[in-house]
Protein backbone atom coordinates (compact mmCIF):
# COMPACT_ATOMS: atom_id res chain seq x y z
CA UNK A 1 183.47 340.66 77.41
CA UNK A 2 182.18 343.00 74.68
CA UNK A 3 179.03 340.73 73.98
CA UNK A 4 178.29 340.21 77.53
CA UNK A 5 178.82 343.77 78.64
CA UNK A 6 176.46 344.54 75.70
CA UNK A 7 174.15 342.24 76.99
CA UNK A 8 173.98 344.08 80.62
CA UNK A 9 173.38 347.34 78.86
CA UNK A 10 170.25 345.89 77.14
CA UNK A 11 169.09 344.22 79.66
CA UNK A 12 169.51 347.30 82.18
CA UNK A 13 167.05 349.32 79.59
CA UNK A 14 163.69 347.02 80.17
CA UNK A 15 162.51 344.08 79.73
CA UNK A 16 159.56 342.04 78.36
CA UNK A 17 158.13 340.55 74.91
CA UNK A 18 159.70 342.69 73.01
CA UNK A 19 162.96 342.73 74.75
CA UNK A 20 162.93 338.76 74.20
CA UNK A 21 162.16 338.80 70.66
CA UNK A 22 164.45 342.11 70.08
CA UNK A 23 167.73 340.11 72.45
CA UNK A 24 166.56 336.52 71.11
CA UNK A 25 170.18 336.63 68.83
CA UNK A 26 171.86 337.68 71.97
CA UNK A 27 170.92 335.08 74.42
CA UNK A 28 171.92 332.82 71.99
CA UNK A 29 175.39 334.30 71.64
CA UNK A 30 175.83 334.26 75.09
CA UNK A 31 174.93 330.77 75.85
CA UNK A 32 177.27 329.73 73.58
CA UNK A 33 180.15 331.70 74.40
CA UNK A 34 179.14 330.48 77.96
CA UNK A 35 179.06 326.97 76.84
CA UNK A 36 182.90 327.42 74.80
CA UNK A 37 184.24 328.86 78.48
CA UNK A 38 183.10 325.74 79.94
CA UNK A 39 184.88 323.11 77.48
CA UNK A 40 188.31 325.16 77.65
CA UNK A 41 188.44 325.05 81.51
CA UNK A 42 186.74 321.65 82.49
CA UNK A 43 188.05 318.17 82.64
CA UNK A 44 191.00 316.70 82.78
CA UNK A 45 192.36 318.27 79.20
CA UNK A 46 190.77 321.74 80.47
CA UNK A 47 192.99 324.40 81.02
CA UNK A 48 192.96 324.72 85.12
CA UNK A 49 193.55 320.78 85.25
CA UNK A 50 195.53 320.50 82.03
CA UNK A 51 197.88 323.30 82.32
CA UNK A 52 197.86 325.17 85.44
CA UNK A 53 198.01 321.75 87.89
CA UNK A 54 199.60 319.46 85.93
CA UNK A 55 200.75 319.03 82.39
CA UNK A 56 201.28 315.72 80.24
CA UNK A 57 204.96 315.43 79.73
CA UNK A 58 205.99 314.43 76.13
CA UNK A 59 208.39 311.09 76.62
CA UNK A 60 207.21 309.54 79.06
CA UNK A 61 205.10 306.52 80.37
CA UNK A 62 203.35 304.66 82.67
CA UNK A 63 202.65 300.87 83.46
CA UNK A 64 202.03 298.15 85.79
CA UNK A 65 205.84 296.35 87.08
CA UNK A 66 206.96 292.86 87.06
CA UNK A 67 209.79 290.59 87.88
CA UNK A 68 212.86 290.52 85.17
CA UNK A 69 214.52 287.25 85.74
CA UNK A 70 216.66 287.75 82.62
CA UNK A 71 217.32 291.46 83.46
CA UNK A 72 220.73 293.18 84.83
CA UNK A 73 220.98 295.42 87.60
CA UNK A 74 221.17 298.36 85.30
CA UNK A 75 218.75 297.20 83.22
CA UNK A 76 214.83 298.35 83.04
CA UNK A 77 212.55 295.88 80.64
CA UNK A 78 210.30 298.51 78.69
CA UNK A 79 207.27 297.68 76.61
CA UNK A 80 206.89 298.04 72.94
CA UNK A 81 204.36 300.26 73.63
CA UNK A 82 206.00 302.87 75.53
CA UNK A 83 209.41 302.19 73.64
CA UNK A 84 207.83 303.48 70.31
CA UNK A 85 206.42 306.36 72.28
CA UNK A 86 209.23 307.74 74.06
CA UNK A 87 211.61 307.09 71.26
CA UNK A 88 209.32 307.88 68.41
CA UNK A 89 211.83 310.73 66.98
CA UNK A 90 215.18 308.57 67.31
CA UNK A 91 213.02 306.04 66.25
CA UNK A 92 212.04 307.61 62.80
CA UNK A 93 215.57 308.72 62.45
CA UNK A 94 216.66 305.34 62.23
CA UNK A 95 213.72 303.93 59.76
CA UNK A 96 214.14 307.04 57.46
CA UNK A 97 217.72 307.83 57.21
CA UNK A 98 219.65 305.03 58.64
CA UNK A 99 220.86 301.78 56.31
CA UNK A 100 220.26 298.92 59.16
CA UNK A 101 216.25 298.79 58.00
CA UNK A 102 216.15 297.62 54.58
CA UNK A 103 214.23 300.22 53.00
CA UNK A 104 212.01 298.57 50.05
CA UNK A 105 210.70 296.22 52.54
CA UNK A 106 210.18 299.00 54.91
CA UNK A 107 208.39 300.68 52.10
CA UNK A 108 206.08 297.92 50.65
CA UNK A 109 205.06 296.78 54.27
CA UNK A 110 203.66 300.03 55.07
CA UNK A 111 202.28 300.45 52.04
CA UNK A 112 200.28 297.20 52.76
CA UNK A 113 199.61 298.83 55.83
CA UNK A 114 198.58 302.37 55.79
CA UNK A 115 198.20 303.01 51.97
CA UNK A 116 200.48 305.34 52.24
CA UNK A 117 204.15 305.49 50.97
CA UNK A 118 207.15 305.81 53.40
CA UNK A 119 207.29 309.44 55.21
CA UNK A 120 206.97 310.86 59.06
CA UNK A 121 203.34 311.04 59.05
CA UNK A 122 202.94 306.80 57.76
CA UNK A 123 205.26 305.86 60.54
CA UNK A 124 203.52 307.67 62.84
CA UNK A 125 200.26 306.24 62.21
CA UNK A 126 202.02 302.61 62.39
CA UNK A 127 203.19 304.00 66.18
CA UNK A 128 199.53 304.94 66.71
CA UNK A 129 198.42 301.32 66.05
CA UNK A 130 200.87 300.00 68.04
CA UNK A 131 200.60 302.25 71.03
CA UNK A 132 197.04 301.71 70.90
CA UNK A 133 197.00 297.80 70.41
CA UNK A 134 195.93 297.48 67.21
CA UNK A 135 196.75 294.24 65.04
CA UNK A 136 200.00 294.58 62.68
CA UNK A 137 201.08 292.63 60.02
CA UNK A 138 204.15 290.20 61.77
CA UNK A 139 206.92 291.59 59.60
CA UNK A 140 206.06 295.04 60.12
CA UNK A 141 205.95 294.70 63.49
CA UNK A 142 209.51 293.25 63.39
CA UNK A 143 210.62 295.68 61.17
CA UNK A 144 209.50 298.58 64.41
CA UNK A 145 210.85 295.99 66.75
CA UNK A 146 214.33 296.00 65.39
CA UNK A 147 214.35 299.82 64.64
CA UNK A 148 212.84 300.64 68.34
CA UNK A 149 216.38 298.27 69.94
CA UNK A 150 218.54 300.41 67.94
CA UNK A 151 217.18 303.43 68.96
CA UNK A 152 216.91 302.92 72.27
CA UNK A 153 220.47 301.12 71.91
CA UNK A 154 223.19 303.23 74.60
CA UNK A 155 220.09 305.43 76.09
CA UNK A 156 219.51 306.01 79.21
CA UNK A 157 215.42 306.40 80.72
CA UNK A 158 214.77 307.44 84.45
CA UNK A 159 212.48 305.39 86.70
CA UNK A 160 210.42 306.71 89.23
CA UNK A 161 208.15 305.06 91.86
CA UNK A 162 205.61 307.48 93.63
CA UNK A 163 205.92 308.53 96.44
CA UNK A 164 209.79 309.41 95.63
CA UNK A 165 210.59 309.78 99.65
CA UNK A 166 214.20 309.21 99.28
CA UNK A 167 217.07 309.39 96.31
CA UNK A 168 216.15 305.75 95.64
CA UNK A 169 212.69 306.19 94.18
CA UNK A 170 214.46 307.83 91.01
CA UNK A 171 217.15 306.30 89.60
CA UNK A 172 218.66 305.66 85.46
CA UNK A 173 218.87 302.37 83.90
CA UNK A 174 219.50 301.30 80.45
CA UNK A 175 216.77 300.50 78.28
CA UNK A 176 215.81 296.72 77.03
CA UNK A 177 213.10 296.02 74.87
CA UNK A 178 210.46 293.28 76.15
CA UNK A 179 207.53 291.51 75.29
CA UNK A 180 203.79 292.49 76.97
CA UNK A 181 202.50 295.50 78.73
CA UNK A 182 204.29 295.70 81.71
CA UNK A 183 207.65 297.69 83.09
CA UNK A 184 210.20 295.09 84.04
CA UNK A 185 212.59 295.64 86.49
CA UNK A 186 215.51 293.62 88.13
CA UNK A 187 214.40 291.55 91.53
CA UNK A 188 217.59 292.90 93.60
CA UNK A 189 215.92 296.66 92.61
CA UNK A 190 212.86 296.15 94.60
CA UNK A 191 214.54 297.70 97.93
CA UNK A 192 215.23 300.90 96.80
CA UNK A 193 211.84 301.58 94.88
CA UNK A 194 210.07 299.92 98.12
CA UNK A 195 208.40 297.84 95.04
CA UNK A 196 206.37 295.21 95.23
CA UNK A 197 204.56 293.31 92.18
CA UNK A 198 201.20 293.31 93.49
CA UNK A 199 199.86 296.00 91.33
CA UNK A 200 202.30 298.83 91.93
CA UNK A 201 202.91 301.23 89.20
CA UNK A 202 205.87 302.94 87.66
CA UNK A 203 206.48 305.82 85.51
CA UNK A 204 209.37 306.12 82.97
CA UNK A 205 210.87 309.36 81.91
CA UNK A 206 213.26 309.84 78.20
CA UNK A 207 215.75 312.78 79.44
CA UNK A 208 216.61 314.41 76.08
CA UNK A 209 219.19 316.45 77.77
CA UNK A 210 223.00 315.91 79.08
């Protein structure tokens, strides 16, 4: 406000070649500032869009659902992809200071990996490759695969359908880990949701609360 309120009072007091050559610094100063105002408030990350009308909620997902044969009524089929993402901190709790992983394996795999040895930030560039698709060595993906089932092991994750027009569109179901990109869901749930598996989408909340 300083620099632009500056600007004014320049301006105000004439004008012409020498005024250009004299404000030349302070055009420039302005256009940027004007430019910096425009990347902080546009777009989708901007702050009207990303923080005053919506936010991105941390734990949470989004996919395409399909049929679960195998699955119980209680039971939601969740991606690898969103698994690692919405229970990346139980998840790291388990590969760092849990016994079930075996730990030197755990160690050289990422190693082979990322280059890095075994802390929070190397397993969270392995979730970054996964999350984004990226190809993993077999065993290390196992290794994440196993870890992810006992983390999400006695969890509970909400499912929503938009539009929620009735208590039905949100309801809790236990976690199960599945193969592909999709949210799986029990057949006999398709009622309540008003689900069909032409396309429709779902999004999947991690309460971290009682």
């Amino acid at each position: 406000l300083t620099v632009i309120r500056r600007s004014l009072q320049m301006k105000s007091a004439g004008s012409g070649p020498l005024y250009d050559l004299l404000n030349y610094g302070m055009q420039i100063a302005i256009t940027e500032h004007d430019n910096f105002v425009r990347t902080k408030i546009s777009k989708k990350s901007g702050l009207i869009r990303g923080n005053l009308l919506s936010k991105r909620v941390d734990f949470s997902g989004r996919a395409v659902i399909t049929p679960g044969p195998d699955l119980k009524v209680n039971e939601v089929g969740v991606p690898m992809k969103i698994a690692v993402s919405i229970f990346e901190p139980f998840l790291i709790h388990v590969l760092l200071h849990t016994n079930y992983i075996k730990r030197d394996e755990l160690e050289s795999e990422i190693r082979a990996f990322t280059g890095l040895d075994l802390s929070v930030d190397s397993i969270r560039r392995v979730i970054r490759s996964i999350k984004s698709g990226d190809k993993i060595p077999d065993r290390l993906y196992q290794i994440f695969s196993e870890a992810t089932e006992l983390a999400m092991k006695d969890r509970v994750v909400i499912c929503k359908r938009d539009p929620d027009l009735h208590a039905l569109s949100i309801r809790g179901f236990y976690p199960k880990l599945v193969h592909g990109d999709t949210i799986q869901i029990c057949t006999l749930q398709t009622g309540g949701f008003n689900a069909d598996f032409d396309g429709d989408a779902m999004a999947i909340y991690h309460p971290l609360t009682d």
